[in-house]
C-alpha atoms as a PDB file:
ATOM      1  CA  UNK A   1     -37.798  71.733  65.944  1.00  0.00           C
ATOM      2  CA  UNK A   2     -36.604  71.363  62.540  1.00  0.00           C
ATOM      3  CA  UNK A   3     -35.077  74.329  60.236  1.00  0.00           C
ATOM      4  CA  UNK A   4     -33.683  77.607  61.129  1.00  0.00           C
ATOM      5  CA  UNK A   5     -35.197  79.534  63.908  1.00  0.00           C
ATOM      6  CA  UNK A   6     -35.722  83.364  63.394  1.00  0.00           C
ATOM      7  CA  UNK A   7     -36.903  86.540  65.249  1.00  0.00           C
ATOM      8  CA  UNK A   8     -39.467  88.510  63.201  1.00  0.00           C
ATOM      9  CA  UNK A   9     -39.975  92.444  64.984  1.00  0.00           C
ATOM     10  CA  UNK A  10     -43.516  92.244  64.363  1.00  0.00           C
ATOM     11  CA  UNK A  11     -46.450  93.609  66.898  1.00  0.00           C
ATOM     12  CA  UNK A  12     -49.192  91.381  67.732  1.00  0.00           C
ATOM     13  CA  UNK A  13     -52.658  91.609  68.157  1.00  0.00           C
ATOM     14  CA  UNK A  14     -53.409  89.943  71.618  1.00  0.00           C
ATOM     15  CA  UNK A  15     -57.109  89.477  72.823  1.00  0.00           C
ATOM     16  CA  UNK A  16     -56.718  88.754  76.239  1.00  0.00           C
ATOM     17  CA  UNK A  17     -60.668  88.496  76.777  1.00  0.00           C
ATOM     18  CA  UNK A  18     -63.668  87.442  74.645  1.00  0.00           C
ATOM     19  CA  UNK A  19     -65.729  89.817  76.715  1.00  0.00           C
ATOM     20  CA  UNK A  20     -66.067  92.002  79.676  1.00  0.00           C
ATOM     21  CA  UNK A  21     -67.604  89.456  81.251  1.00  0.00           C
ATOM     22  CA  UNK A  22     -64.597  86.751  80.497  1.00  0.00           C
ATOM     23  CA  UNK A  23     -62.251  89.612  81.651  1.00  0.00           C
ATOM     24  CA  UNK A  24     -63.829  89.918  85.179  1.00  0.00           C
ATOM     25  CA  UNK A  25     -64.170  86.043  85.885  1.00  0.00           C
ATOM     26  CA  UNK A  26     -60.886  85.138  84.724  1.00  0.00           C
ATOM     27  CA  UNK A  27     -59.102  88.496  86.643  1.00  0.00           C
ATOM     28  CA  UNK A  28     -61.600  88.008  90.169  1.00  0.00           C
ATOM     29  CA  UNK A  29     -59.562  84.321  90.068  1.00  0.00           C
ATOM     30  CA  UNK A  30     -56.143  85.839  90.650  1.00  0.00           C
ATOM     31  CA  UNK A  31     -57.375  88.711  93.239  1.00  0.00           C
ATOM     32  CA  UNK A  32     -57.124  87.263  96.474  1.00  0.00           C
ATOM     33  CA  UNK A  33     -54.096  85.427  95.668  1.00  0.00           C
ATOM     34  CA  UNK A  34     -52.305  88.053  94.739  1.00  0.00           C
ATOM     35  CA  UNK A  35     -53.115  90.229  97.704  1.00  0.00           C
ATOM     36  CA  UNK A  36     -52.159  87.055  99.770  1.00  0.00           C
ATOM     37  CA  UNK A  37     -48.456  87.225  98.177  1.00  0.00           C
ATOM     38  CA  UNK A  38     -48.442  90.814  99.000  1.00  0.00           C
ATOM     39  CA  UNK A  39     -49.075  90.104 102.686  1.00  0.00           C
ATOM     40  CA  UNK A  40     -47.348  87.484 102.641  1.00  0.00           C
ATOM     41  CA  UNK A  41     -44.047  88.901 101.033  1.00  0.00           C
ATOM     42  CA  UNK A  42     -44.468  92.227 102.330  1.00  0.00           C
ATOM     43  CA  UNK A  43     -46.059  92.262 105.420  1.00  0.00           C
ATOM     44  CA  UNK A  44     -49.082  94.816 106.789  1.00  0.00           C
ATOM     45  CA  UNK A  45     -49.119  98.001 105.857  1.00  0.00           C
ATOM     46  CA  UNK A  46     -50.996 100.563 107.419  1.00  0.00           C
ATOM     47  CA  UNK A  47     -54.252 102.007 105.447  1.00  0.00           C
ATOM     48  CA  UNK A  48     -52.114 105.519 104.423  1.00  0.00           C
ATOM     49  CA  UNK A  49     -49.798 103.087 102.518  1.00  0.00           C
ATOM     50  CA  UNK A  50     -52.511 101.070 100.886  1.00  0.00           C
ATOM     51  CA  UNK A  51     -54.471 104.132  99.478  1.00  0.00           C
ATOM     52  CA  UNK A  52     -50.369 105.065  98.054  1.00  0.00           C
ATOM     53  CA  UNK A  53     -49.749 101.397  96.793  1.00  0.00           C
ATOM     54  CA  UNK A  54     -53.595 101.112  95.272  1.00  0.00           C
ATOM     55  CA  UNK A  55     -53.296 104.844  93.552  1.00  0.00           C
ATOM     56  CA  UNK A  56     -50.050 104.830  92.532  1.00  0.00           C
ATOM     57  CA  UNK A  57     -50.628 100.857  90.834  1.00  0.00           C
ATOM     58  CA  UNK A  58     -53.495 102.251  89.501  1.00  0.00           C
ATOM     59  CA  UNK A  59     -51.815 104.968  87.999  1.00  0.00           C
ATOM     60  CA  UNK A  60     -48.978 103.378  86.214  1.00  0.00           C
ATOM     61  CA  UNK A  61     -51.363 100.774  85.054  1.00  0.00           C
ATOM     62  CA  UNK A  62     -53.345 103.038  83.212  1.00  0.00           C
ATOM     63  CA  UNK A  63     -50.857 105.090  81.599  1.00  0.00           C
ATOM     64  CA  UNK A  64     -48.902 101.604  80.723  1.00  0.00           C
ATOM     65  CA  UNK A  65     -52.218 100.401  78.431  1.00  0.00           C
ATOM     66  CA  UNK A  66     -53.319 103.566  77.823  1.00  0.00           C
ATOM     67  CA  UNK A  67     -50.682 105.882  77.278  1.00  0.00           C
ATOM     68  CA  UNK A  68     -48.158 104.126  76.555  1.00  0.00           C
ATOM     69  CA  UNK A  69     -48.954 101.699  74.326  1.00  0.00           C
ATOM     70  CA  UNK A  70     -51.218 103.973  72.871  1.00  0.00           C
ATOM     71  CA  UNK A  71     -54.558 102.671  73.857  1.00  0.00           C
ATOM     72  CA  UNK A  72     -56.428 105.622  73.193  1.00  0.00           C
ATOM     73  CA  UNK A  73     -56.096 104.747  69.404  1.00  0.00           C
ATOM     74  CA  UNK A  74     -58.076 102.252  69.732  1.00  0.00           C
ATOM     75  CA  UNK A  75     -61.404 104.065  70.714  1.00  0.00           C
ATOM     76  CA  UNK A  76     -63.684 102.682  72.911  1.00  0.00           C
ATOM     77  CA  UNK A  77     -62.040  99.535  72.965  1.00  0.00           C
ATOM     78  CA  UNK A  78     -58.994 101.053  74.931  1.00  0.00           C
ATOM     79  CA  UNK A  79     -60.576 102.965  77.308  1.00  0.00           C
ATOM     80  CA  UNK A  80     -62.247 100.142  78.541  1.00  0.00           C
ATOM     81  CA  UNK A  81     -58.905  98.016  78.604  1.00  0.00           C
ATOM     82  CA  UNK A  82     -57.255 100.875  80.147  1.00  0.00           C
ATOM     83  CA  UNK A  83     -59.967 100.860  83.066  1.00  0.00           C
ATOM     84  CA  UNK A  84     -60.714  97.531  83.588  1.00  0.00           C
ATOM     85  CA  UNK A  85     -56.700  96.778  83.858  1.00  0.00           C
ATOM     86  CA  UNK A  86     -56.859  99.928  86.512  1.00  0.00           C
ATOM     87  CA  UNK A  87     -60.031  98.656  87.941  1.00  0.00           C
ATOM     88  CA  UNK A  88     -57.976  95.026  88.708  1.00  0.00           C
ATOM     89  CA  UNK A  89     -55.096  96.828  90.304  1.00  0.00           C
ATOM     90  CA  UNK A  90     -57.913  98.620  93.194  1.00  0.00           C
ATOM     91  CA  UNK A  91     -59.441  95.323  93.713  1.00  0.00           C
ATOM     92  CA  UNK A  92     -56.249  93.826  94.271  1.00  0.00           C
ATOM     93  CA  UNK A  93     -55.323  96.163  96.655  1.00  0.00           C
ATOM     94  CA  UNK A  94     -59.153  96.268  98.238  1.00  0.00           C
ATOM     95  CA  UNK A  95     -58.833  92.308  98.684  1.00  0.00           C
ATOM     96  CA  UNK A  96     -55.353  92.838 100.734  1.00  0.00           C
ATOM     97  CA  UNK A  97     -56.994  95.790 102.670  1.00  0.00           C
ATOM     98  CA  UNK A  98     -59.698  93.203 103.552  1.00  0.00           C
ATOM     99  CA  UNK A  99     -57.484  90.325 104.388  1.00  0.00           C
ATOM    100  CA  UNK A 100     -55.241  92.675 106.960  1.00  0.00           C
ATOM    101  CA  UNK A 101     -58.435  93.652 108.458  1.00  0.00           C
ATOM    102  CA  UNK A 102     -58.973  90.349 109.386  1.00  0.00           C
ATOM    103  CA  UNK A 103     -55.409  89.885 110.621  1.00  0.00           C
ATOM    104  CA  UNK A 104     -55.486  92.779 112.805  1.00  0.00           C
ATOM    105  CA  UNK A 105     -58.411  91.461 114.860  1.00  0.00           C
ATOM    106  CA  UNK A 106     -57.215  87.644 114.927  1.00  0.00           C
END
């Protein structure tokens, strides 16, 4: 790169997703795998601390997108950010419940 390279303290607008429909696709291709690192890293876990895990992920999602960063100024938009960004978290943790499942009866 040529010239003088500068930090600017700006915010930017991201748009992670066209749609709610782009949102699911693209977030239902990183499910599995990241329930598979979780067992995989972490071990089983019994159901009690799945439900913990799942809720408490869910939790600090949503006040990350929605508190936080002050998603609730942004209407309707940021509710629905807010939930679908929960919603990933519970499917996440759904996918590992369903992949230790299957472990347990191998």
């Amino acid at each position: 790169m040529k010239g003088e390279v500068k930090c600017i303290d700006v915010e930017v607008e991201h748009y992670p997703f066209s749609s709610i429909r782009d949102f699911l696709i693209r977030e239902a291709q990183y499910i599995y795998g990241e329930a598979e690192d979780i067992l995989r890293e972490k071990g089983i876990f019994d159901v009690r601390k799945i439900k913990r895990k799942a809720l408490k992920d869910m939790w600090k999602t949503f006040k990350k997108y929605f508190l936080k960063r002050k998603g609730y100024k942004d209407g309707v938009e940021g509710i629905i950010y807010g939930i679908l960004s929960t919603y990933y978290h519970f499917l996440k943790w759904s996918a590992y419940w369903e992949i230790t499942e299957k472990e347990d009866k191998k």
